[in-house]
Structures are given as C-alpha cells and as structure tokens.
Protein backbone atom coordinates (compact mmCIF):
# COMPACT_ATOMS: atom_id res chain seq x y z
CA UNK A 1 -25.11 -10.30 16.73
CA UNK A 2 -21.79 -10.17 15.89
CA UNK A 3 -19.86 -7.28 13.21
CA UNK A 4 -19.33 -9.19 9.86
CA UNK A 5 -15.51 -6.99 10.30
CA UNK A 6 -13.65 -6.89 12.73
CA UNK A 7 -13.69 -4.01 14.55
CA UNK A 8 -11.43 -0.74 16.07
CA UNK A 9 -11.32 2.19 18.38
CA UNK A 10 -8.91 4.89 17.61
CA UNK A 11 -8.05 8.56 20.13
CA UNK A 12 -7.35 11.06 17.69
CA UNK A 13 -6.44 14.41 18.47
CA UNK A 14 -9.11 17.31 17.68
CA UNK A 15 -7.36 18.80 14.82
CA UNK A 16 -7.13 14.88 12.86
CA UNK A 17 -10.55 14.22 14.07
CA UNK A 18 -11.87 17.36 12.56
CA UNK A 19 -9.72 17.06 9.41
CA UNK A 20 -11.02 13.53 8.95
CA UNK A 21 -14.51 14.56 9.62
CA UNK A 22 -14.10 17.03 6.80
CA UNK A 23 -12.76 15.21 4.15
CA UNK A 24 -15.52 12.56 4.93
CA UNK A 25 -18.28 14.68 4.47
CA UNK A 26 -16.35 16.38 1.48
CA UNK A 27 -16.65 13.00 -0.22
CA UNK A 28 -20.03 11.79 0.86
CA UNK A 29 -18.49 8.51 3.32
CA UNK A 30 -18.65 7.76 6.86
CA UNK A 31 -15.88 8.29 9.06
CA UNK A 32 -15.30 4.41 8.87
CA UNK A 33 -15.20 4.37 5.56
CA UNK A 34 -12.55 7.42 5.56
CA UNK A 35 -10.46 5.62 7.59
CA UNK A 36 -10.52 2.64 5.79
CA UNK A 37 -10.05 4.18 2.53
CA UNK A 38 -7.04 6.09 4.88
CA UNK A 39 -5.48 3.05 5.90
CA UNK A 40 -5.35 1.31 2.56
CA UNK A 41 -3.68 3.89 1.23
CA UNK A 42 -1.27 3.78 3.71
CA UNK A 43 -0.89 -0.47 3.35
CA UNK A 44 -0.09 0.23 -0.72
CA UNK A 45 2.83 3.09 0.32
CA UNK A 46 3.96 0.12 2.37
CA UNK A 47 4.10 -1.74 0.12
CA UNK A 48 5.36 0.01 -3.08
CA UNK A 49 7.92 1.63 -0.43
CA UNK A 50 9.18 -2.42 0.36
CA UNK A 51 9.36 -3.44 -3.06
CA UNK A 52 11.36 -0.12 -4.14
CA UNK A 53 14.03 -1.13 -1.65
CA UNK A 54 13.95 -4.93 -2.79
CA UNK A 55 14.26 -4.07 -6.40
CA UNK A 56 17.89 -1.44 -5.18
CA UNK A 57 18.93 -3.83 -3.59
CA UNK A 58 19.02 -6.28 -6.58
CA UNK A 59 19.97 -3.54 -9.02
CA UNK A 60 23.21 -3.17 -6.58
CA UNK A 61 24.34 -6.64 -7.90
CA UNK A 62 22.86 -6.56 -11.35
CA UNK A 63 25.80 -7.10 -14.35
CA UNK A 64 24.66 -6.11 -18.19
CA UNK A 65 27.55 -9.25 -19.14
CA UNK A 66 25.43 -12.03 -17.00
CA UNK A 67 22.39 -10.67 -17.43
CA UNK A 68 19.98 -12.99 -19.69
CA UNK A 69 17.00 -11.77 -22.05
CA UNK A 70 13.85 -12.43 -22.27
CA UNK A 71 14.01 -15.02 -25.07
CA UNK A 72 17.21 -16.42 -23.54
CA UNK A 73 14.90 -16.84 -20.15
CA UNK A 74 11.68 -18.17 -22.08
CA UNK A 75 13.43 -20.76 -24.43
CA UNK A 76 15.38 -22.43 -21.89
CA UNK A 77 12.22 -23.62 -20.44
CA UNK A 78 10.26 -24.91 -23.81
C-alpha cells in the first residue's frame, strides 16, 4: 500500500543523529516527527529571512513626501 506522504531518507552524521534522537525522546515524538517539526522551522526562517530582505529593499526607495496614508489609500477606492 502506498505512504499517504511522501517519503525521505536522510545520512546523518552520529553526533546529529544522536542529538536528534535526544531531543525526540526529550519531547515524546518520533524521529519523523522531529524532523518534520525540524524542517518547518527551517521553511518559516526562509521565509521570514526572504520577506526581511523584500521589505529593505522597498524601504531603500521609500519617500515620507510621496508616501500616502491609510485613509488616503482606502478612500480612493470607495
């Protein structure tokens, strides 16, 4: 029968392994579900890390003169 998820093998060396085997028990979860949790993590530091250097780049061309407010924004579009 085939996995509901998909599926992957990992090499680790024996120091990760152990650490990862550690904090798994630690918290009561498989080593799956460690390294899920693990990489998930890792995705939102992606992502927070991407949209920190979106929003510096936009605050390199932002002007306080040009720059509209909220209710400017909002009542444009009633």
């Amino acid at each position: 029968m085939p996995a509901k998820n998909p599926r992957l093998t990992a090499v680790l060396e024996k120091p990760l392994y152990e650490w990862l085997k550690k904090t798994a028990q630690k918290e009561g979860a498989s080593l799956s579900t460690r390294v899920r949790d693990l990489l998930k993590q890792a995705q939102e530091l992606e992502e927070d890390a991407y949209w920190i250097q979106e929003g510096e780049k936009r605050l390199k061309t932002f002007r306080a003169q040009t720059a509209r407010s909220h209710q400017q924004v909002w009542r444009k579009r009633k």
